[in-house]
N, C-alpha and C. Protein backbone atom coordinates (compact mmCIF):
# COMPACT_ATOMS: atom_id res chain seq x y z
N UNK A 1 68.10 152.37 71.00
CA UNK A 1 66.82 153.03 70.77
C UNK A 1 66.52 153.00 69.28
N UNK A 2 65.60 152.75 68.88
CA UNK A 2 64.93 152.58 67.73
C UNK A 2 64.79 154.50 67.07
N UNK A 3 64.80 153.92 65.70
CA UNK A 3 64.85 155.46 65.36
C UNK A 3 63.45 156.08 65.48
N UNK A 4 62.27 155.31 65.21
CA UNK A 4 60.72 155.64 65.44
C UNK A 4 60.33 156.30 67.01
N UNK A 5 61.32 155.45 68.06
CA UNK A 5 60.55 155.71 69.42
C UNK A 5 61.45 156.94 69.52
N UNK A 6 62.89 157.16 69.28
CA UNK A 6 63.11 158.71 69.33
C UNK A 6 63.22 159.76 69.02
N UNK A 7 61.88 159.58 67.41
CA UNK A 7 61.38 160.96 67.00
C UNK A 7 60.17 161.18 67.28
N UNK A 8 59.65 160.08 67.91
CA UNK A 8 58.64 160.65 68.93
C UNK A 8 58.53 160.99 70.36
N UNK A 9 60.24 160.53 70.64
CA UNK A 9 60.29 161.13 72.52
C UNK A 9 61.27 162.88 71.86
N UNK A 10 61.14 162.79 70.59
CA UNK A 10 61.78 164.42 70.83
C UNK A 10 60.43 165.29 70.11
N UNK A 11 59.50 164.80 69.90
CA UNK A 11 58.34 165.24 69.89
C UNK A 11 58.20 165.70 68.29
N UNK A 12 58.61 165.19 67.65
CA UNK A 12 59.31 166.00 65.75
C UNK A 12 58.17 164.99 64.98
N UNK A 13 57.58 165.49 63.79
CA UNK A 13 56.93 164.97 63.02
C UNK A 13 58.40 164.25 62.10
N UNK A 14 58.07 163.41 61.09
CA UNK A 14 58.68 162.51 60.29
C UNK A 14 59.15 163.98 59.27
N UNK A 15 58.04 164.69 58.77
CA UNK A 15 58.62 166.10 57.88
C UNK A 15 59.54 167.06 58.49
N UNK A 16 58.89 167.41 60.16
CA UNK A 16 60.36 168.04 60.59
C UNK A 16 61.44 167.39 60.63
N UNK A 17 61.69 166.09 61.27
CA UNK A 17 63.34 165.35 60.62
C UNK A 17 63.89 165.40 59.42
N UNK A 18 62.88 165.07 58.81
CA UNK A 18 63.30 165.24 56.98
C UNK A 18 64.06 166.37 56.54
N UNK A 19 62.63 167.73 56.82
CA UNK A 19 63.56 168.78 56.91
C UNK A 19 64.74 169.11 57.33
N UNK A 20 64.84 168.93 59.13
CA UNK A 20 66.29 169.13 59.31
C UNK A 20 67.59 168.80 59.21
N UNK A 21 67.00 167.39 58.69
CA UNK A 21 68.02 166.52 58.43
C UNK A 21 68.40 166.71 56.82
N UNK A 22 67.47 167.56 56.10
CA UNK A 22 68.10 167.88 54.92
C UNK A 22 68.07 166.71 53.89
N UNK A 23 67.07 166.25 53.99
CA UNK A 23 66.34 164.99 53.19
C UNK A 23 65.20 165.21 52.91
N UNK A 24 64.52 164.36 52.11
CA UNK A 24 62.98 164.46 51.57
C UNK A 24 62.36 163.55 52.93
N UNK A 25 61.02 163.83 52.51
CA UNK A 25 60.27 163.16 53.90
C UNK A 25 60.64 161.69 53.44
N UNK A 26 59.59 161.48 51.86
CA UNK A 26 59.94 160.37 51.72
C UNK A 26 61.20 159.17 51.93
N UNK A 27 62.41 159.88 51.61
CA UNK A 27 63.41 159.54 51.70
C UNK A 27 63.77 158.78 53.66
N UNK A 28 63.39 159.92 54.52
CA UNK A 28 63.40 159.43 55.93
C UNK A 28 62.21 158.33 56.23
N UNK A 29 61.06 158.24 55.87
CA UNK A 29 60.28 157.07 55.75
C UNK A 29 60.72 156.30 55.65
N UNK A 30 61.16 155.77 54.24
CA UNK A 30 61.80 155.02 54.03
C UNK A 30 62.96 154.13 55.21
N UNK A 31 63.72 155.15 55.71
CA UNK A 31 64.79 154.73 56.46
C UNK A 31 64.01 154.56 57.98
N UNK A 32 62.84 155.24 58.02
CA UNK A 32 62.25 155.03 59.44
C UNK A 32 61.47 153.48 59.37
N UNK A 33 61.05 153.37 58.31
CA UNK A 33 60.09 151.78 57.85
C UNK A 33 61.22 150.87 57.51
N UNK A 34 62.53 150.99 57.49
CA UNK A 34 63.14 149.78 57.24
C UNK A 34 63.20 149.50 55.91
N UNK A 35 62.96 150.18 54.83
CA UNK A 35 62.71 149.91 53.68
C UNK A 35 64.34 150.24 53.20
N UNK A 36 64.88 151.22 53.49
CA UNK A 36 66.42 151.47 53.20
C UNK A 36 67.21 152.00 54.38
N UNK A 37 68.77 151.95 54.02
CA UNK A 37 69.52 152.35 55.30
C UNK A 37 69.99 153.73 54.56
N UNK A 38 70.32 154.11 55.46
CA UNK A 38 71.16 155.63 55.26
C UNK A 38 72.62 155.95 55.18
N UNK A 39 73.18 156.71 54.53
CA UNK A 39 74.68 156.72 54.08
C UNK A 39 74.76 157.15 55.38
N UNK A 40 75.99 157.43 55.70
CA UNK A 40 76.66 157.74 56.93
C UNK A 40 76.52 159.06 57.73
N UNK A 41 76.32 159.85 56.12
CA UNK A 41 76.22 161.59 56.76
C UNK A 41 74.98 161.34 56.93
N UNK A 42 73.85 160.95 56.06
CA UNK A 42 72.47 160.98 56.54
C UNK A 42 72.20 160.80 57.72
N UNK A 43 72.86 158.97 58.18
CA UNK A 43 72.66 159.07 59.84
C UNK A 43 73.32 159.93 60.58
N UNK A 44 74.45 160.68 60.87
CA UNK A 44 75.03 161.57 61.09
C UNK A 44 73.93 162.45 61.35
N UNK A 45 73.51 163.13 60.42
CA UNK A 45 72.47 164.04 60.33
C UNK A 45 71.20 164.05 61.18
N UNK A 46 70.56 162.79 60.98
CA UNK A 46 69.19 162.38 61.59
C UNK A 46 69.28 162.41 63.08
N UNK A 47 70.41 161.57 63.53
CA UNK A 47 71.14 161.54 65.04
C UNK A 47 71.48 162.94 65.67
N UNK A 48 71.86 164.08 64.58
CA UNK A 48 71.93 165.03 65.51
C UNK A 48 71.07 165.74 65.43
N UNK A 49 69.69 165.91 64.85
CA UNK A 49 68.36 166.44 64.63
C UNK A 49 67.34 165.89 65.88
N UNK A 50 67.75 164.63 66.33
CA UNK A 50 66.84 163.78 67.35
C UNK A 50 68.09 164.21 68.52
N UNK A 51 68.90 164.49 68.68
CA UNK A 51 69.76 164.58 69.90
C UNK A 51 70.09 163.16 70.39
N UNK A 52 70.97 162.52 69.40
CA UNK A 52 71.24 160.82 69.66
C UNK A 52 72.19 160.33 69.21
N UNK A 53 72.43 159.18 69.02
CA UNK A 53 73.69 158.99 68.39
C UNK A 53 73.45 157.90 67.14
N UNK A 54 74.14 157.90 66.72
CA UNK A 54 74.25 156.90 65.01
C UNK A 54 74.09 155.29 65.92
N UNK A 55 74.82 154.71 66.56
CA UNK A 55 74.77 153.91 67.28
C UNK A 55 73.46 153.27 67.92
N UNK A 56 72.93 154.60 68.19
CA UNK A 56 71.33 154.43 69.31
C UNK A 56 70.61 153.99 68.34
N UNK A 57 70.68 154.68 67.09
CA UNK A 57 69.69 154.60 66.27
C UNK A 57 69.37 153.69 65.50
N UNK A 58 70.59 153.17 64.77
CA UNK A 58 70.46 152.24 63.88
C UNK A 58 71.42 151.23 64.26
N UNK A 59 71.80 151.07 65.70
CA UNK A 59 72.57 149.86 66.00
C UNK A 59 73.68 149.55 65.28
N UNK A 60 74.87 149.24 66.37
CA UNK A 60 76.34 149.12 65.70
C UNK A 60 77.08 147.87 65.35
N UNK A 61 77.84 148.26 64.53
CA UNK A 61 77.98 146.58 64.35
C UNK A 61 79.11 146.14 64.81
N UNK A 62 78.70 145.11 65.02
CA UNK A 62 79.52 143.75 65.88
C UNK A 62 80.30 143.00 65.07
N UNK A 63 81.49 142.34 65.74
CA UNK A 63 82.04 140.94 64.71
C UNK A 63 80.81 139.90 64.59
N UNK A 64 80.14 140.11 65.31
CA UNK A 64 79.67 138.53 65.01
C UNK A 64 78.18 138.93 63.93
N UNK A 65 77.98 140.69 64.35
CA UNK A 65 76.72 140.96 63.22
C UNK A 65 77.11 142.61 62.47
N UNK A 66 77.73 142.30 61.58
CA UNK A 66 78.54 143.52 60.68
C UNK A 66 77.09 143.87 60.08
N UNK A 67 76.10 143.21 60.26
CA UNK A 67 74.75 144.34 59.31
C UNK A 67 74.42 145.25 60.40
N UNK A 68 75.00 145.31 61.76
CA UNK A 68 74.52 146.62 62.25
C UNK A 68 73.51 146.40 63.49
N UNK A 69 73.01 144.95 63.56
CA UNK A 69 72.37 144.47 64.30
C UNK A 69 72.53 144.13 65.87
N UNK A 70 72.10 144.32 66.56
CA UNK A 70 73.14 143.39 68.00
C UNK A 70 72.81 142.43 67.99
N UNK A 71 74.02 141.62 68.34
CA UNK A 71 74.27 140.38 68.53
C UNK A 71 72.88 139.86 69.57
N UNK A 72 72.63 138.30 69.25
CA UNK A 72 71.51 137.98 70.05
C UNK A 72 71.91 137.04 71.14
């Protein structure tokens, strides 16, 4: 699951994640637009604010794709 489609199936504006996740909005933009990735606690954080997992969100990585991507 994409991190965009499940802060909008938990119904949260981009500022309430921010907030709860204990980040600036900007800062989660950023990581929601692809513009940067998130340290570990951040995703940690974001994942348990959306009720999800680090995995769902930003995809895990594989031997064959260590950026996090699934394999195609």
């Amino acid at each position: 699951m994409q991190l965009r489609a499940a802060r909008e199936a938990s119904g949260k504006t981009q500022a309430q994640v921010a907030k709860l996740a204990k980040i600036s909005e900007s800062q989660y933009q950023n990581i929601e637009y692809d513009k940067s990735e998130p340290g570990v606690r951040t995703a940690i954080r974001i994942a348990r604010v959306l009720n999800s997992t680090v995995e769902n969100l930003f995809g895990a990585a594989t031997p064959d794709k260590p950026d996090g991507n699934p394999a195609k």
